[in-house]
Each structure stands twice: as C-alpha cells, then as structure tokens.
C-alpha atoms as a PDB file:
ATOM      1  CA  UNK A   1      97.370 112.610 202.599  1.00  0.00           C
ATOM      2  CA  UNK A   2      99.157 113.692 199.607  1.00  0.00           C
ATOM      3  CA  UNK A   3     100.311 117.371 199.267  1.00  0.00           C
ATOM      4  CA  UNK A   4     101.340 119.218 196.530  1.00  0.00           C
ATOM      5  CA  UNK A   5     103.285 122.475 196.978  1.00  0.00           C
ATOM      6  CA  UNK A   6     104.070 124.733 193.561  1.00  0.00           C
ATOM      7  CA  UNK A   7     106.821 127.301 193.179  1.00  0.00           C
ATOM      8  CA  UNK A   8     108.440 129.153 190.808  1.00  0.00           C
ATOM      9  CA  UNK A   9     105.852 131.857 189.337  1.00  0.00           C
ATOM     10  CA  UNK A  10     106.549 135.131 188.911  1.00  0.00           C
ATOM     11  CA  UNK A  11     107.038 137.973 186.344  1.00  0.00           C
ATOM     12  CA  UNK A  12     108.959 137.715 183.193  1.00  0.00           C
ATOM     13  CA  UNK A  13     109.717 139.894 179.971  1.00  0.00           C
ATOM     14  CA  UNK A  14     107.999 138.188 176.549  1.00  0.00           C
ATOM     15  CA  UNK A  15     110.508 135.911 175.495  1.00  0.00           C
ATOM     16  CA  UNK A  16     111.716 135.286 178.575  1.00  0.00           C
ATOM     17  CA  UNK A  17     111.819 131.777 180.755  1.00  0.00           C
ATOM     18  CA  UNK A  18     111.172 130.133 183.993  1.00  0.00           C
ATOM     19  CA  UNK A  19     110.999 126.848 185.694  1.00  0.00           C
ATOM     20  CA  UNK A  20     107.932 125.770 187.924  1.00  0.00           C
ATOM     21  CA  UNK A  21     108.508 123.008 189.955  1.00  0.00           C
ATOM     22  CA  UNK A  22     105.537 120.903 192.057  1.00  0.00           C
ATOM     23  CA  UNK A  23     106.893 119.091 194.987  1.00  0.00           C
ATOM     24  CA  UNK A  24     105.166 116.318 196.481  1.00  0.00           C
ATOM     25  CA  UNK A  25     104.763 114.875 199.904  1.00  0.00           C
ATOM     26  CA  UNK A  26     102.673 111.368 200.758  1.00  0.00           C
ATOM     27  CA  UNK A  27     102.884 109.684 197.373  1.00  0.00           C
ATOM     28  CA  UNK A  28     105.660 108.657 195.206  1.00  0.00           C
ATOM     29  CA  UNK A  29     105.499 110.148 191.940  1.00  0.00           C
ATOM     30  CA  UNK A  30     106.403 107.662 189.816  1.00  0.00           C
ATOM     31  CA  UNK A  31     102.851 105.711 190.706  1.00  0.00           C
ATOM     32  CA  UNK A  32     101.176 108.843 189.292  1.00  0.00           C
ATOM     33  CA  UNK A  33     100.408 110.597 186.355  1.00  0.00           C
ATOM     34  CA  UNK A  34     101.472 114.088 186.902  1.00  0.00           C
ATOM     35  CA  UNK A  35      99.862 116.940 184.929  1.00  0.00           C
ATOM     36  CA  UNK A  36     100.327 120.794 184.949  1.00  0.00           C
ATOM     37  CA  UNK A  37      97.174 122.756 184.348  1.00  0.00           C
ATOM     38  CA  UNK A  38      96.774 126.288 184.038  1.00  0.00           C
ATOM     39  CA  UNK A  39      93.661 128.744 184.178  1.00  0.00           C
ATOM     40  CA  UNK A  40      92.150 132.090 183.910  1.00  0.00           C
ATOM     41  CA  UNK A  41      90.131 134.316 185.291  1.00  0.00           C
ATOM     42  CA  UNK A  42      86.358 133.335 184.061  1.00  0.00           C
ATOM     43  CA  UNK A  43      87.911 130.568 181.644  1.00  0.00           C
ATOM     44  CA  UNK A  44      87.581 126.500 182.422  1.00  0.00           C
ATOM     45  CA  UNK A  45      90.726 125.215 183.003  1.00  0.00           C
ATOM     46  CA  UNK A  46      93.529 123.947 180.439  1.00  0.00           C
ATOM     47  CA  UNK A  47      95.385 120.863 180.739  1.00  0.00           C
ATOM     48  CA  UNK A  48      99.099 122.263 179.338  1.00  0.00           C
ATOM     49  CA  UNK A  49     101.478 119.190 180.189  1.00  0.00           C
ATOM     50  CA  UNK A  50     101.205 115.811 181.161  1.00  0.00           C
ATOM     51  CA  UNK A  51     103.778 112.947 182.049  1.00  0.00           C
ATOM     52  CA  UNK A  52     103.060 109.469 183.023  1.00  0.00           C
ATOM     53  CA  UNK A  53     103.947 107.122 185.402  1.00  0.00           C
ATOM     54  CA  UNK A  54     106.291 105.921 182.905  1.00  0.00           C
ATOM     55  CA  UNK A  55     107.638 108.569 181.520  1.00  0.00           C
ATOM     56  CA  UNK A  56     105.549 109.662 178.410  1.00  0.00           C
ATOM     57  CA  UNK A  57     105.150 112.785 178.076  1.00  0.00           C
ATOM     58  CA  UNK A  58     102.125 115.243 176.492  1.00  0.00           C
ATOM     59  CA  UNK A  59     101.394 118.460 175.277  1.00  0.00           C
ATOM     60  CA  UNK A  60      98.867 121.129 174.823  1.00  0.00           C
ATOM     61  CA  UNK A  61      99.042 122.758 171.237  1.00  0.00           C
ATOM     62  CA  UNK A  62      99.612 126.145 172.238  1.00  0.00           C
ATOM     63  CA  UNK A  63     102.539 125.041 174.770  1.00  0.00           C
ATOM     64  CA  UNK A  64     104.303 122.337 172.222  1.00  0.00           C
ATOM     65  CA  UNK A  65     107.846 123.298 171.338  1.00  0.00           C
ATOM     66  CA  UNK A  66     108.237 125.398 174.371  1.00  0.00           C
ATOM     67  CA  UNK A  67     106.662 124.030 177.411  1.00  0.00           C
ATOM     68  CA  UNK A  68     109.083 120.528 178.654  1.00  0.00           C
ATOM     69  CA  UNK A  69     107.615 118.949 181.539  1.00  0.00           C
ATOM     70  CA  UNK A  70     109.903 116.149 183.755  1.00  0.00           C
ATOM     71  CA  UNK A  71     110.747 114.979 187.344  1.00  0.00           C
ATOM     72  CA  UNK A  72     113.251 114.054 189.484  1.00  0.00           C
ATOM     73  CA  UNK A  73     111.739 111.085 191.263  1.00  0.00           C
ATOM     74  CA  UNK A  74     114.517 110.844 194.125  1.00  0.00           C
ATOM     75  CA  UNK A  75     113.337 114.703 194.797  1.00  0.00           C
ATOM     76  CA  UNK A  76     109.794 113.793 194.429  1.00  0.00           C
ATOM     77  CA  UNK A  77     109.237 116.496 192.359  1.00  0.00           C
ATOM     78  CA  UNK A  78     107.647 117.518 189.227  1.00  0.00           C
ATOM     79  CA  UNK A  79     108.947 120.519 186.739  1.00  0.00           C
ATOM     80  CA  UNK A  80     107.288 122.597 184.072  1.00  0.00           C
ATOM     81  CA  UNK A  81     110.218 124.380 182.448  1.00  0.00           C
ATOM     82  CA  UNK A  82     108.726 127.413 180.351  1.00  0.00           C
ATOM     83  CA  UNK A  83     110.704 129.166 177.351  1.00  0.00           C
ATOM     84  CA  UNK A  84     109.646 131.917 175.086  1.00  0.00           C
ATOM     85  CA  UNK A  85     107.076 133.021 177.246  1.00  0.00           C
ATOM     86  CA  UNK A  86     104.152 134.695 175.493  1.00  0.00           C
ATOM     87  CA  UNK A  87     101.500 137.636 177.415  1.00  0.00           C
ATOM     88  CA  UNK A  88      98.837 135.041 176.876  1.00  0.00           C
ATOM     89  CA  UNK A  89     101.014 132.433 178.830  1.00  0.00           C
ATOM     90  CA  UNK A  90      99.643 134.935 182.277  1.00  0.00           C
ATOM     91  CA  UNK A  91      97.785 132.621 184.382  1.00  0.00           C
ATOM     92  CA  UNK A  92      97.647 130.894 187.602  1.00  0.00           C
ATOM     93  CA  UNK A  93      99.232 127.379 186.809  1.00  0.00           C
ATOM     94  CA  UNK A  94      98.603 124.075 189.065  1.00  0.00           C
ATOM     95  CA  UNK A  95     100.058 120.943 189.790  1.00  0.00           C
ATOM     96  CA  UNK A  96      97.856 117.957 189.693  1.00  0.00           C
ATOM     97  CA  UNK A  97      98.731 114.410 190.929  1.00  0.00           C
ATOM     98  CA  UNK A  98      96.310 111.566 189.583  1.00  0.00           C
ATOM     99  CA  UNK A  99      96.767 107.879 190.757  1.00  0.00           C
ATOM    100  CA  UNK A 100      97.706 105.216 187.984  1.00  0.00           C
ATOM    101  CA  UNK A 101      94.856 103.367 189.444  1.00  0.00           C
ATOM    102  CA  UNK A 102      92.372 106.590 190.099  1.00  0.00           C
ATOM    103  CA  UNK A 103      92.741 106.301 193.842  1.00  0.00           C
ATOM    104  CA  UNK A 104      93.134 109.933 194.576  1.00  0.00           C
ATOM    105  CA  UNK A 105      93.347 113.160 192.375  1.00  0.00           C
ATOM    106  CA  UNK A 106      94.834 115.535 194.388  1.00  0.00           C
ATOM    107  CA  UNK A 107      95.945 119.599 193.211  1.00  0.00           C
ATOM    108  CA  UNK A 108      98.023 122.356 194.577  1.00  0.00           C
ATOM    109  CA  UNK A 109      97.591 125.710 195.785  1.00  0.00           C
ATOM    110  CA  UNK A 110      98.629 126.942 192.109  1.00  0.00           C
ATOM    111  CA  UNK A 111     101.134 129.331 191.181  1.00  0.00           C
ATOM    112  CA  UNK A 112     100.799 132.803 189.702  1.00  0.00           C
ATOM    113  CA  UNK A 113     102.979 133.416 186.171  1.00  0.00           C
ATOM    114  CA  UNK A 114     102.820 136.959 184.803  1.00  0.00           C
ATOM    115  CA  UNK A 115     104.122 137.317 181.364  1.00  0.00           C
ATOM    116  CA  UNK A 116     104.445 141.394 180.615  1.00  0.00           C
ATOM    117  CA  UNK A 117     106.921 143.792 179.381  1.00  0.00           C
END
C-alpha cells in the first residue's frame, strides 16, 4: 500500500512563500511520476506541477516562474516550493503518486494553503 502524507499548508501574506512537501511510504519515488494538484471549492481539479521519474519537470501556466517542484529520493519525498504567493493561489493542494507503468495512482489527504493579507 502506498501512502502519501502532505504538509506544509498554512497562511501567508501576498507575496509571501512556503514549501509543501509530500512524503511517501510503500513506493520509491523515483519509479513514479509525482504531480501536485490543487483544487477549489465547486471547481475540477488543476494539475499545477509535475516531475517525472527522471527528473523532468512541468508546469501549469498560472504557477510557471514561481511554483519549483523537486525531491529528495533518499527522503522519499516530494516538494512544491511556492514563492510570490497570490490570493487566488488559496486552495487545498494534493500530492499524487502515478506508477511509470500505471500500476497504481494513489493521492493524499491534501493540504490547506491560505493566501490573505
């Protein structure tokens, strides 16, 4: 069973920063694609950040510039560091591990990030 705990959410001033991280337990990161998703009350969710199993990395427009995803794969973990944090940024945001092979898709509990002055 893979498990995926998030951490790091929280309240921040516009302009501010903070560092999610996604820390995962049965699988081995690197064999995954690892993607941070984020959503909204009433709204589908939005794929913000991917990176691969090797290493590439991808971006949603509206996150490009400020959003840098990476991992450390001897902590088995996953970050989403966020700069210049924007009110519209406010969501819950999720952690989302997806096989190289598509043998399991598996999410986290999500994490709450309030952008407001």
């Amino acid at each position: 069973q893979v498990q995926l705990v998030e951490s790091g959410g929280g309240l921040v001033q516009p302009g501010g920063s903070l560092r999610l991280s996604c820390a995962v337990s049965g699988s081995r990161i690197s064999i995954n694609n690892m993607n941070w998703y984020r959503q909204a009350p009433g709204k589908q969710r939005e794929l913000v950040a991917t990176i691969t199993s090797g290493g590439s990395t991808n971006y949603a427009d509206s996150v490009k510039g400020r959003f840098t995803i990476s991992r450390d794969n001897a902590k088995n973990t996953v970050y989403l560091q966020m700069n210049s944090l924007k009110p519209e940024d406010t969501v819950v945001y999720y952690c989302n591990a997806v096989h190289v092979r598509g043998l399991y898709d598996y999410w986290g509990q999500g994490t709450q990030v309030t952008v407001s002055s």
